[in-house]
N, C-alpha and C. Protein backbone atom coordinates (compact mmCIF):
# COMPACT_ATOMS: atom_id res chain seq x y z
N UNK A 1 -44.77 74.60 41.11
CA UNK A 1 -44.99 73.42 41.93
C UNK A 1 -45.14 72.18 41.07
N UNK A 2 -44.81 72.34 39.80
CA UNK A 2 -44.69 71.16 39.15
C UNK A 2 -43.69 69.82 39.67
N UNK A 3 -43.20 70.23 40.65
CA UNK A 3 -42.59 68.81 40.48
C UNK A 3 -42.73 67.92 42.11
N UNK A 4 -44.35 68.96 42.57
CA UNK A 4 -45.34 68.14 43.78
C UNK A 4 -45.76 67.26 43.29
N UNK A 5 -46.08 66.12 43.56
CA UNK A 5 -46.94 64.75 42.54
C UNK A 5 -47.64 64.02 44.01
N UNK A 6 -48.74 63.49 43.70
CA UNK A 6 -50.00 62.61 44.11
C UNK A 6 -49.09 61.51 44.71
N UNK A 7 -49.42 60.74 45.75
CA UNK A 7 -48.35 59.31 45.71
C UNK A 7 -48.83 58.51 44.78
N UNK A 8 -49.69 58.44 43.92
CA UNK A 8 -50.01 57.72 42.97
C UNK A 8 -49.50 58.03 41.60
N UNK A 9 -49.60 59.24 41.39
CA UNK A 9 -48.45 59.85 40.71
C UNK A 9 -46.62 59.66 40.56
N UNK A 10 -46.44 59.56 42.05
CA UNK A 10 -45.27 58.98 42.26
C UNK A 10 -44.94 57.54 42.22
N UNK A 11 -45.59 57.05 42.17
CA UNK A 11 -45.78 55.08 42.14
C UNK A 11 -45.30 55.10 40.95
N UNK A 12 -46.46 55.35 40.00
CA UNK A 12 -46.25 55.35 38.61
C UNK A 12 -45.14 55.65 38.16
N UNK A 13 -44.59 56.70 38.61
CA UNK A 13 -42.92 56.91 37.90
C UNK A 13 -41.77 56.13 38.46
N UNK A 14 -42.19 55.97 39.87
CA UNK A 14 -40.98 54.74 40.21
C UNK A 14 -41.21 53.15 39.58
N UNK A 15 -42.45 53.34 39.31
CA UNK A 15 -42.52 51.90 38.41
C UNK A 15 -41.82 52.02 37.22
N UNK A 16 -42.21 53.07 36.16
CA UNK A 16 -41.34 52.81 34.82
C UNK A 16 -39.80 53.23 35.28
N UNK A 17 -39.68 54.15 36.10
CA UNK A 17 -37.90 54.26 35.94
C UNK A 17 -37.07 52.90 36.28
N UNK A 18 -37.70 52.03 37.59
CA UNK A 18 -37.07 50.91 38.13
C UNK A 18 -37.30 49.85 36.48
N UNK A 19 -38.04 50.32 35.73
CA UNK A 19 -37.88 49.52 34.14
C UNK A 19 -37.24 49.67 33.54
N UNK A 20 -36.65 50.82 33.58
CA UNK A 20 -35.33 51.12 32.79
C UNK A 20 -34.02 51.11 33.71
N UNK A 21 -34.20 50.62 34.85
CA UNK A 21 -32.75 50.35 35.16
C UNK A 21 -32.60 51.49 36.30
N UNK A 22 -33.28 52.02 36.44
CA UNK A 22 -32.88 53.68 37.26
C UNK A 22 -32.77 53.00 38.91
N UNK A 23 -31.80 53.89 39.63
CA UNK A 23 -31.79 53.58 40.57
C UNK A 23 -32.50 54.87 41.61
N UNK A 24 -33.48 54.62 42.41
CA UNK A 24 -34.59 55.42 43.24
C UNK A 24 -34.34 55.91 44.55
N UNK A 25 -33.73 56.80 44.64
CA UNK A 25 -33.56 57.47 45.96
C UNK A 25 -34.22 58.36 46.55
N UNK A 26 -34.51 58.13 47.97
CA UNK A 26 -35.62 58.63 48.69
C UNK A 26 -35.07 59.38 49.80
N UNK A 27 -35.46 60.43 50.59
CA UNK A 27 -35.32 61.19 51.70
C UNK A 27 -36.26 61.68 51.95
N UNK A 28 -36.68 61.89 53.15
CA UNK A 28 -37.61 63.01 53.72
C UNK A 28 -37.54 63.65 54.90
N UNK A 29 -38.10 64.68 55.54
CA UNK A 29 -38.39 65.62 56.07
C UNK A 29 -39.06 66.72 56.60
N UNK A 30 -38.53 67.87 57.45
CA UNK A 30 -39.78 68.49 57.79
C UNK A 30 -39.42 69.77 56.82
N UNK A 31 -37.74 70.15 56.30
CA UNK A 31 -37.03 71.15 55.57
C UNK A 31 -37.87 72.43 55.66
N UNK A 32 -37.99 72.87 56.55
CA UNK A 32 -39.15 74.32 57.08
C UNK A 32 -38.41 75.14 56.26
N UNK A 33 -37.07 75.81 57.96
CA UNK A 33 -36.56 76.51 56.96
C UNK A 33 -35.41 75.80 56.03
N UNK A 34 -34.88 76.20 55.04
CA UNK A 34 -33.76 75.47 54.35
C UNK A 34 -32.73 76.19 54.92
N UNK A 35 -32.33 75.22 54.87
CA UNK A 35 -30.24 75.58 54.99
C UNK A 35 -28.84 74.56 54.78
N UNK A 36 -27.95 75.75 54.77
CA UNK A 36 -26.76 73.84 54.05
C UNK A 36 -26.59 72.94 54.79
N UNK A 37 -27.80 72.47 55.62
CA UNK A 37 -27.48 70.98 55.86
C UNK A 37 -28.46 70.24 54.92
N UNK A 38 -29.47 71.08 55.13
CA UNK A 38 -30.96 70.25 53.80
C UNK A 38 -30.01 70.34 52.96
N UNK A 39 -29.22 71.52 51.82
CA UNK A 39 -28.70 70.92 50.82
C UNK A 39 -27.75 70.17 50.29
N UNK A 40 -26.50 70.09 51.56
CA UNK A 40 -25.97 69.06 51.43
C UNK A 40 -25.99 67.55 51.31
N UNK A 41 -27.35 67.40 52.30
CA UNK A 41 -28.34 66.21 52.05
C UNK A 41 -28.70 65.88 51.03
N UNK A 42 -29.31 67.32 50.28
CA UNK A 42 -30.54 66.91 49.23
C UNK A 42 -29.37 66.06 47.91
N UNK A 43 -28.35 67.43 47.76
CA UNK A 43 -26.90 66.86 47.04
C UNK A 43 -26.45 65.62 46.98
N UNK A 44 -25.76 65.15 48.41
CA UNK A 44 -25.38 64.06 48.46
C UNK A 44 -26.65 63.07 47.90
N UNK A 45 -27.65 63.00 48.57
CA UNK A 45 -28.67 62.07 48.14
C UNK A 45 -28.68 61.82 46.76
N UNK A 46 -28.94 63.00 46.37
CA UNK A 46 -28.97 62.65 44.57
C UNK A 46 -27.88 61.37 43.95
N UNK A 47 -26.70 61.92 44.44
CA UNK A 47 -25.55 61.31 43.82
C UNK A 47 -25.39 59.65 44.41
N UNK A 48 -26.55 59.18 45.26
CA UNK A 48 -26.44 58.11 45.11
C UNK A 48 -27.65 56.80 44.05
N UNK A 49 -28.14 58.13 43.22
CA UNK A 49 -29.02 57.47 42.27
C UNK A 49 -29.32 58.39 41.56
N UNK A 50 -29.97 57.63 40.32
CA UNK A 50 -30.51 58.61 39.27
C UNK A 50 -32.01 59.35 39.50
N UNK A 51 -32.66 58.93 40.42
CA UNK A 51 -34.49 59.79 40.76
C UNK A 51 -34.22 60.45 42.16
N UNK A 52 -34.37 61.58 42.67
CA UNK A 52 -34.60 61.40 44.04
C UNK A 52 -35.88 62.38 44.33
N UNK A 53 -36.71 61.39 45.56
CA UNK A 53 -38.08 61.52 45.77
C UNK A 53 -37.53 62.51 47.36
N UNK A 54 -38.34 63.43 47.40
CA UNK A 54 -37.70 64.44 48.72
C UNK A 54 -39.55 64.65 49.37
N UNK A 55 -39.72 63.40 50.58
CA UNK A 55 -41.04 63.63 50.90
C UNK A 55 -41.04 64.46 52.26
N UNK A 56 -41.34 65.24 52.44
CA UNK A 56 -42.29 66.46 53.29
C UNK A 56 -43.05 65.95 54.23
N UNK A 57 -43.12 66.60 55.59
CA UNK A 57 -43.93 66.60 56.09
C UNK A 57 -45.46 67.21 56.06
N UNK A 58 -46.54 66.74 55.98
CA UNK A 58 -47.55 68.39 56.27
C UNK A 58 -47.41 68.72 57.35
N UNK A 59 -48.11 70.25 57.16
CA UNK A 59 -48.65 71.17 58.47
C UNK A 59 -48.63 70.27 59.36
N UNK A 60 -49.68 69.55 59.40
CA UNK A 60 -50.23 68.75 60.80
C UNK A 60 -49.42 67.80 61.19
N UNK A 61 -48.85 67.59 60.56
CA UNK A 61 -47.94 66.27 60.97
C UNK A 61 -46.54 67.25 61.73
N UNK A 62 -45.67 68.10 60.93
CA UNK A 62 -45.57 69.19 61.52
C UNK A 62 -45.58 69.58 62.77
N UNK A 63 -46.31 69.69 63.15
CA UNK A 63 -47.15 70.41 65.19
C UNK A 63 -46.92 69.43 65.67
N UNK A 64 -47.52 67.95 65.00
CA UNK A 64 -47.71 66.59 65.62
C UNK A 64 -45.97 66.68 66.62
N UNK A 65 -44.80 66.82 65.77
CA UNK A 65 -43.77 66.26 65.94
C UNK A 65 -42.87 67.73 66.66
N UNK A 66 -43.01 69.11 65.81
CA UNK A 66 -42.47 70.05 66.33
C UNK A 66 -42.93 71.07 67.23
N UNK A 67 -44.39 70.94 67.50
CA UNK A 67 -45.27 71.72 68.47
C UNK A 67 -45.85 73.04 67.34
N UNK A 68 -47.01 73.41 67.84
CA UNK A 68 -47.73 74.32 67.21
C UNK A 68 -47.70 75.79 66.55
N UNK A 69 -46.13 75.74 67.53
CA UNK A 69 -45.27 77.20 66.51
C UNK A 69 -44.44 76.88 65.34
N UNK A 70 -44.79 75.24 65.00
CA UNK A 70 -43.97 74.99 63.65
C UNK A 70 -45.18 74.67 62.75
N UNK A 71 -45.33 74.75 61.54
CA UNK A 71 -44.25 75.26 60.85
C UNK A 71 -43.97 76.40 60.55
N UNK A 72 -42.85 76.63 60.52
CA UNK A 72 -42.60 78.24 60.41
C UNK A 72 -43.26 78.64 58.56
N UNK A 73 -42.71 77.63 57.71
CA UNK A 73 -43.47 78.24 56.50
C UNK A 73 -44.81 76.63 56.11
N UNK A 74 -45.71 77.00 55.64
CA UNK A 74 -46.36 76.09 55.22
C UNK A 74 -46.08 75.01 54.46
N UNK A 75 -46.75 74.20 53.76
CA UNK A 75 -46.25 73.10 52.84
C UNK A 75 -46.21 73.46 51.71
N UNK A 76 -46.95 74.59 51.64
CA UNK A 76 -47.20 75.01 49.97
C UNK A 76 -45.81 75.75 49.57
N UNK A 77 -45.29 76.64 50.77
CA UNK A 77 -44.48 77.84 50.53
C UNK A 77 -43.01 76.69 50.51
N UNK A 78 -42.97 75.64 51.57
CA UNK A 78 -41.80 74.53 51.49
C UNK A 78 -41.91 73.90 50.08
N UNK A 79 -42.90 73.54 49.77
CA UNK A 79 -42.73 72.55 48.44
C UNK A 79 -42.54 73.71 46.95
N UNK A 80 -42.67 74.66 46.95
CA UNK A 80 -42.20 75.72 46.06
C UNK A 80 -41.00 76.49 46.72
N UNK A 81 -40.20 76.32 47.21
CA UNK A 81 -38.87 76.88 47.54
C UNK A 81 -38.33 75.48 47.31
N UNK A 82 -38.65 74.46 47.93
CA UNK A 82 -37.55 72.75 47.44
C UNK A 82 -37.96 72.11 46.12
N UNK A 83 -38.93 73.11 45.27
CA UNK A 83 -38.75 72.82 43.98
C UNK A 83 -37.78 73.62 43.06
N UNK A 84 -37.20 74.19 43.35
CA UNK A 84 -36.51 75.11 43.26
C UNK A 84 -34.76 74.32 43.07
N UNK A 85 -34.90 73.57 44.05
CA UNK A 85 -33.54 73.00 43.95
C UNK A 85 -33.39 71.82 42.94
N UNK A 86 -32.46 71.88 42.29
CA UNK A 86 -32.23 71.11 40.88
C UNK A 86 -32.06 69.57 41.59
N UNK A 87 -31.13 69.06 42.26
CA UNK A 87 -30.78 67.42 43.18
C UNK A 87 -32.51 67.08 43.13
N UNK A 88 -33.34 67.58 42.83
CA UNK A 88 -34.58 67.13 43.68
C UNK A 88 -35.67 66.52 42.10
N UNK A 89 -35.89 65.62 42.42
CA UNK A 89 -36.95 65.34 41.08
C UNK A 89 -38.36 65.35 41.55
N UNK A 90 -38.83 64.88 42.20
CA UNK A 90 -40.24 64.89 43.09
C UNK A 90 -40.28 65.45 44.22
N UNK A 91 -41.46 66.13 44.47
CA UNK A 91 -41.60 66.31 45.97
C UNK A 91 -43.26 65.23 46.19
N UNK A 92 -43.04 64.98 47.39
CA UNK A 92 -44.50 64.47 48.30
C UNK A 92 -44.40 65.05 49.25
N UNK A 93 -45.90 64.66 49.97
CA UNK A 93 -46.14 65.31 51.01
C UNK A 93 -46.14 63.99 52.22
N UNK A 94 -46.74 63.77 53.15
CA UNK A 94 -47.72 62.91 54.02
C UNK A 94 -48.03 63.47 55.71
N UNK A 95 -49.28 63.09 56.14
CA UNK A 95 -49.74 63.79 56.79
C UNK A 95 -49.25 62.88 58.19
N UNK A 96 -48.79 61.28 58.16
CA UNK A 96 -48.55 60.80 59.51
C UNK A 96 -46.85 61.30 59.88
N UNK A 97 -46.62 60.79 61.07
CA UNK A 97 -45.32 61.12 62.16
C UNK A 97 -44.49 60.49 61.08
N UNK A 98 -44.38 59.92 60.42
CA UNK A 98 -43.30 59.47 59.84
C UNK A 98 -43.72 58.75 58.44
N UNK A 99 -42.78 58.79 57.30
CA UNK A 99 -43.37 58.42 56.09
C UNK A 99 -42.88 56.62 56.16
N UNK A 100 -43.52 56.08 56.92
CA UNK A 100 -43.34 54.59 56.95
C UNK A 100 -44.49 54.55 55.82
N UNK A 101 -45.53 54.23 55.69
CA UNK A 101 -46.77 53.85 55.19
C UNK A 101 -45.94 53.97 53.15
N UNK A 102 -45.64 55.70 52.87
CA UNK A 102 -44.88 56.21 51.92
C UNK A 102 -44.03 55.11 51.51
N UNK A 103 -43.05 55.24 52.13
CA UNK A 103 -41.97 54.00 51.72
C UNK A 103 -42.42 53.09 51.15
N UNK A 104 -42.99 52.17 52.09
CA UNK A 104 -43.97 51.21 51.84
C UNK A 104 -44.60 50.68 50.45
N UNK A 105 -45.37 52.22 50.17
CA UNK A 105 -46.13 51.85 49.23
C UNK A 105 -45.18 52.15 47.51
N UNK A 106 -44.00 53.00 48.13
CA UNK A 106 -42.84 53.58 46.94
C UNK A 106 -42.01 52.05 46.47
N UNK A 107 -41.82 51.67 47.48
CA UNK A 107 -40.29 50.70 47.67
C UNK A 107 -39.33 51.26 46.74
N UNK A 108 -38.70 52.27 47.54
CA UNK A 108 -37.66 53.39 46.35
C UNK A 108 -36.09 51.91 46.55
N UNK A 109 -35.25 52.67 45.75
CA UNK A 109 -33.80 51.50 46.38
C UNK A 109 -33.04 52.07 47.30
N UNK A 110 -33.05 53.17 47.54
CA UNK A 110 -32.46 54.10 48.82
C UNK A 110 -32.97 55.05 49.27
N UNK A 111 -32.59 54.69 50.60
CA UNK A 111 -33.00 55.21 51.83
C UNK A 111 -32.36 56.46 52.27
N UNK A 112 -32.05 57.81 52.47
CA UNK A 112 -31.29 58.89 53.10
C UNK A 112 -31.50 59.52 53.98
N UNK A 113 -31.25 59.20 54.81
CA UNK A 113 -30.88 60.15 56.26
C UNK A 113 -30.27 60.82 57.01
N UNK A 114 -30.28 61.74 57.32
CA UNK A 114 -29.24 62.84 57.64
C UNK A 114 -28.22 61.89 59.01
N UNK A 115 -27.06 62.31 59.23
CA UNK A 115 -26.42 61.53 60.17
C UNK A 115 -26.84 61.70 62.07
N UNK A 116 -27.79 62.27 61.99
CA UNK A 116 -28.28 62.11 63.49
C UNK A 116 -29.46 60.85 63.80
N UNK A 117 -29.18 60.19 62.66
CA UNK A 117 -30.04 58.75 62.38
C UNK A 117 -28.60 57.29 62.56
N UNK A 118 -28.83 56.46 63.38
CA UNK A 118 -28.26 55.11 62.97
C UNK A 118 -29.15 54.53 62.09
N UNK A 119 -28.88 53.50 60.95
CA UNK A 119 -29.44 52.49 60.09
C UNK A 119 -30.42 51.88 60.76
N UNK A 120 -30.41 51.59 62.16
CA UNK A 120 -31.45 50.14 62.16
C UNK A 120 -32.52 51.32 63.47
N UNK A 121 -32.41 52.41 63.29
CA UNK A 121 -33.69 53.48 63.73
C UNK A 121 -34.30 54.03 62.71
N UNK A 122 -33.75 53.67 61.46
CA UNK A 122 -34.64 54.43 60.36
C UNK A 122 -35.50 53.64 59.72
N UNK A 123 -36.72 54.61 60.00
CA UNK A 123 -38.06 54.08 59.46
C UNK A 123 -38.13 53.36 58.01
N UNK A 124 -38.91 52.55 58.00
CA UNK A 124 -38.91 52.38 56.70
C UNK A 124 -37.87 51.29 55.80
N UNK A 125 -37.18 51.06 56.16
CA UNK A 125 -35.61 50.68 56.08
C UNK A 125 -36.04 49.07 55.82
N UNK A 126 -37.00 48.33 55.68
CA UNK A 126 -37.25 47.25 55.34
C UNK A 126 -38.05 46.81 53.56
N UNK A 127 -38.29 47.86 53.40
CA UNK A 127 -38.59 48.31 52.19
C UNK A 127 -37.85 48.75 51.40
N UNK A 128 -36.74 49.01 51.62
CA UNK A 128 -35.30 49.61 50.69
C UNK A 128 -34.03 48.27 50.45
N UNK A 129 -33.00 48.18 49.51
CA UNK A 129 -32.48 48.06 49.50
C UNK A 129 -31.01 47.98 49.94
N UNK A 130 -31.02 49.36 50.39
CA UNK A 130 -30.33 50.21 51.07
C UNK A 130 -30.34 51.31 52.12
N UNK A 131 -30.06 51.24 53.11
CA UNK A 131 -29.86 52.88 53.95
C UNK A 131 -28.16 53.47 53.83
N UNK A 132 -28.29 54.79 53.42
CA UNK A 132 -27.40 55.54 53.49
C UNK A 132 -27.80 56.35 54.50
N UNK A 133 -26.76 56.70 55.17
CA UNK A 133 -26.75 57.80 56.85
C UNK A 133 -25.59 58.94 55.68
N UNK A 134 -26.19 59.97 55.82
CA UNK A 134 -25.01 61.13 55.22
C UNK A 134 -25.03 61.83 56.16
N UNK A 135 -23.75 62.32 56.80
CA UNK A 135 -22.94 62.63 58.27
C UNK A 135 -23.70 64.58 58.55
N UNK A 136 -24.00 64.53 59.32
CA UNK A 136 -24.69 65.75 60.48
C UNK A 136 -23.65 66.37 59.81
N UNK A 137 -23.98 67.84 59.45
CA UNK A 137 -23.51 68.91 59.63
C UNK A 137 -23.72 70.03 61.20
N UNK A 138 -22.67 69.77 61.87
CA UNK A 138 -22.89 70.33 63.66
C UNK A 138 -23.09 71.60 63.35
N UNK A 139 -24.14 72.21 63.82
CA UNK A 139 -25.30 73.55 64.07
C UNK A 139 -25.72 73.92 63.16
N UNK A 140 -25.87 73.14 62.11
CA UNK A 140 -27.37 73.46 61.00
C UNK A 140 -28.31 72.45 61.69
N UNK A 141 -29.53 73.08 62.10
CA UNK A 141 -30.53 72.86 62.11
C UNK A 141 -31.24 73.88 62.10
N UNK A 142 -32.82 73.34 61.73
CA UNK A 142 -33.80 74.45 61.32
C UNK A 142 -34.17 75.24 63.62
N UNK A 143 -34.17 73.85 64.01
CA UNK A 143 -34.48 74.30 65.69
C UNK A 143 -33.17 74.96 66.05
N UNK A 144 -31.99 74.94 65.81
CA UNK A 144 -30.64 75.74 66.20
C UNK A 144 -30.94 77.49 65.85
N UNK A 145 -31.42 77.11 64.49
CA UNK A 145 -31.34 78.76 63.95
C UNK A 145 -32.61 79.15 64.35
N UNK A 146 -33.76 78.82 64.65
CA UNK A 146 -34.51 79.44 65.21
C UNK A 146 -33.83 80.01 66.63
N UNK A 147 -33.63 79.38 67.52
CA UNK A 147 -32.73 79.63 68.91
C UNK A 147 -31.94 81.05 68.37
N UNK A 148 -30.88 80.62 67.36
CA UNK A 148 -29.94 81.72 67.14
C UNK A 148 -31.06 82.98 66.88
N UNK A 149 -31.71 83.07 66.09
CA UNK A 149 -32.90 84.41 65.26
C UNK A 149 -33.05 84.95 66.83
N UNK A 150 -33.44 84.23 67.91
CA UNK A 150 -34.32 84.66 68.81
C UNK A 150 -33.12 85.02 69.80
N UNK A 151 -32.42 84.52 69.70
CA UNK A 151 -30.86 85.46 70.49
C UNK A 151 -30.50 86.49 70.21
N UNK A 152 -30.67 86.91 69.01
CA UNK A 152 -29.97 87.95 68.44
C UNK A 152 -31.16 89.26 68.43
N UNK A 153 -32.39 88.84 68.59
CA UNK A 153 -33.81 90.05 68.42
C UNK A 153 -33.10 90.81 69.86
């Protein structure tokens, strides 16, 4: 889980990289279970900068948004399986409906959102430089394949 960090932790490194020139890309999510739409995301994201920050939902925030049978794996067991993936340099967490506050306090230079987002609905998006929308992959989702698991029992 080395590469979970504090948001203060994370400040700090987007401060010296934006000193050297680095360009800061941000995404987040609830990535329960993974599948190739998270990694096509996580992928593409990378390749539009040199850092990318991949912030998490918690547990509670979690239920808040997906109801009380989510999450299917915890934050601990999510943030050690999406450390795992190389595209990814940081993980965070945050506990509200949406990482507005995060952004905020990051001001990364891009913004990534999976394509079931338009630009001017994504949170946060006044604090960036940029929003990139990277295009839906049709029936990856983590709520699809749950449906499918429970079709097939």
């Amino acid at each position: 889980m080395e590469k979970y960090k504090s948001w203060q932790e994370a400040k700090e490194i987007v401060e010296n990289l934006k000193k050297e020139g680095k360009i800061i890309v941000f995404t987040n999510g609830v990535f329960d279970i993974l599948h190739i739409g998270h990694i096509r995301l996580l992928k593409t994201a990378k390749s539009f900068g040199d850092f990318l920050i991949l912030a998490i939902n918690s547990d509670s925030s979690v239920k808040k948004i997906k109801g009380e049978k989510r999450p299917i794996f915890s934050l601990n067991e999510r943030i050690e399986i999406l450390s795992a993936i190389s595209y990814v340099d940081i993980i965070l967490s945050f506990d509200e409906e949406t990482p507005y506050n995060l952004i905020k306090f990051l001001k990364p230079d891009i913004l990534v959102k999976g394509g079931d987002y338009k630009e001017e609905d994504v949170i946060g998006r006044e604090f960036v430089k940029e929003v990139k929308i990277v295009p839906y992959i049709e029936g990856f989702s983590t709520t699809k394949i749950i449906e499918r698991i429970k079709k097939s029992l």
